[in-house]
Protein backbone atom coordinates (compact mmCIF):
# COMPACT_ATOMS: atom_id res chain seq x y z
CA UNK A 1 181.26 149.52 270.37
CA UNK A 2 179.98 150.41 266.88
CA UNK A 3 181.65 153.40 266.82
CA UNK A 4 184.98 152.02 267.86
CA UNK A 5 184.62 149.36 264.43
CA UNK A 6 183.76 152.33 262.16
CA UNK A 7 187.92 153.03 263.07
CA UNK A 8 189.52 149.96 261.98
CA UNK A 9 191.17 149.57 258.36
CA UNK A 10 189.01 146.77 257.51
CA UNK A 11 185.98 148.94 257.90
CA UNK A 12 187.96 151.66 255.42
CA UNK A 13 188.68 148.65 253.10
CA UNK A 14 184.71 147.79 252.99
CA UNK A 15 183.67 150.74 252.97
CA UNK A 16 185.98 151.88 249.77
CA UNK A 17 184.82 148.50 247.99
CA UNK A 18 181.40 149.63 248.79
CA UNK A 19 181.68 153.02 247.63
CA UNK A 20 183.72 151.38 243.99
CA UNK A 21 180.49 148.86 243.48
CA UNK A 22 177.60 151.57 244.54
CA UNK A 23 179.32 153.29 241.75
CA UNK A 24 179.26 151.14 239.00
CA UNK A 25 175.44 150.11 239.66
CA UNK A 26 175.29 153.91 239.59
CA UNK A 27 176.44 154.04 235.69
CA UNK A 28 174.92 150.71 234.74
CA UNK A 29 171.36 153.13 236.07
CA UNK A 30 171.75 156.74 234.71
CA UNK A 31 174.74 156.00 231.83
CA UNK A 32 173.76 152.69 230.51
CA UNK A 33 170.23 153.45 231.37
CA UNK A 34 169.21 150.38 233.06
CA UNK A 35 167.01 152.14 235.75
CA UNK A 36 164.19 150.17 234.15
CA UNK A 37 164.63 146.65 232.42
CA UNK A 38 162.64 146.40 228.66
CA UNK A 39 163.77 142.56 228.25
CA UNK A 40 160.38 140.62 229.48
CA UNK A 41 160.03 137.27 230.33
CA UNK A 42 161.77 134.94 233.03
CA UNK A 43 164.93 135.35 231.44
CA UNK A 44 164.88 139.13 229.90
CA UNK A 45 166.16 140.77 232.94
CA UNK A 46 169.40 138.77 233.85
CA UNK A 47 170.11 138.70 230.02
CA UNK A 48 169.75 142.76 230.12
CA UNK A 49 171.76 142.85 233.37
CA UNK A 50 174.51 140.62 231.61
CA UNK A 51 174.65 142.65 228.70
CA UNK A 52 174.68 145.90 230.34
CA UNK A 53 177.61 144.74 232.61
CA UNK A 54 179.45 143.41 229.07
CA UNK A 55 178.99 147.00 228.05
CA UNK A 56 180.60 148.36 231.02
CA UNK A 57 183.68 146.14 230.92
CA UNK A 58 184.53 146.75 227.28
CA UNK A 59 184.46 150.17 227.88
CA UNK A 60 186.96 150.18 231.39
CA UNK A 61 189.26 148.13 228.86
CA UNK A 62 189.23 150.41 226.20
CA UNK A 63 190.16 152.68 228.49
CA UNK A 64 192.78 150.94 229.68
CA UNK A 65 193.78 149.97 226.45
CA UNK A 66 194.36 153.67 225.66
CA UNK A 67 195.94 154.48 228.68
CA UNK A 68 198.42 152.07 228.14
CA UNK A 69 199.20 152.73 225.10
CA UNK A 70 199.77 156.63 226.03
CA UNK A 71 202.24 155.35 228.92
CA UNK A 72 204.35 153.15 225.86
CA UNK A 73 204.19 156.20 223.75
CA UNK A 74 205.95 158.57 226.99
CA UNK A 75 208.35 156.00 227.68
CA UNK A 76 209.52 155.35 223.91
CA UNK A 77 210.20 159.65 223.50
CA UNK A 78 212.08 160.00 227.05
CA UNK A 79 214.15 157.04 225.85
CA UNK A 80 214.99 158.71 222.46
CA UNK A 81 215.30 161.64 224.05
CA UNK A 82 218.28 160.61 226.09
CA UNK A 83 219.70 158.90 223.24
CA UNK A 84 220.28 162.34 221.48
CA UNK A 85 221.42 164.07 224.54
């Protein structure tokens, strides 16, 4: 029976958001360095933890921000492009 529920889609679609959130603990440890908390007190850890995760989302949207940008940049020269053509 477990076997046959490791076949389904909605296993693949866990186990993909699984994988996606395994990952980004992964970074917040080794990258970000947050393997070990330094904040002390009742409140230093989820304030780390916060900031740590603040960290990682300013840098997906710089990333995106830059990716975007590079797609607006492709589409403006294969429009002029076919302008002088």
């Amino acid at each position: 029976m477990a076997r046959g529920l490791t076949r389904t889609e909605a296993f693949e679609r866990l186990r993909r958001d699984r994988k996606r959130v395994e990952m980004l603990f992964t970074h917040l440890k080794r990258i970000l360095r947050l393997g070990r908390l330094r904040l002390r007190g009742p409140r230093g850890a989820p304030v780390e933890f916060r900031l740590a995760a603040i960290a990682q989302s300013l840098r997906r949207l710089a990333k995106l921000l830059v990716r975007r940008r590079l797609h607006r940049r492709a589409l403006l020269r294969s429009r002029v492009a076919q302008w002088h053509r």
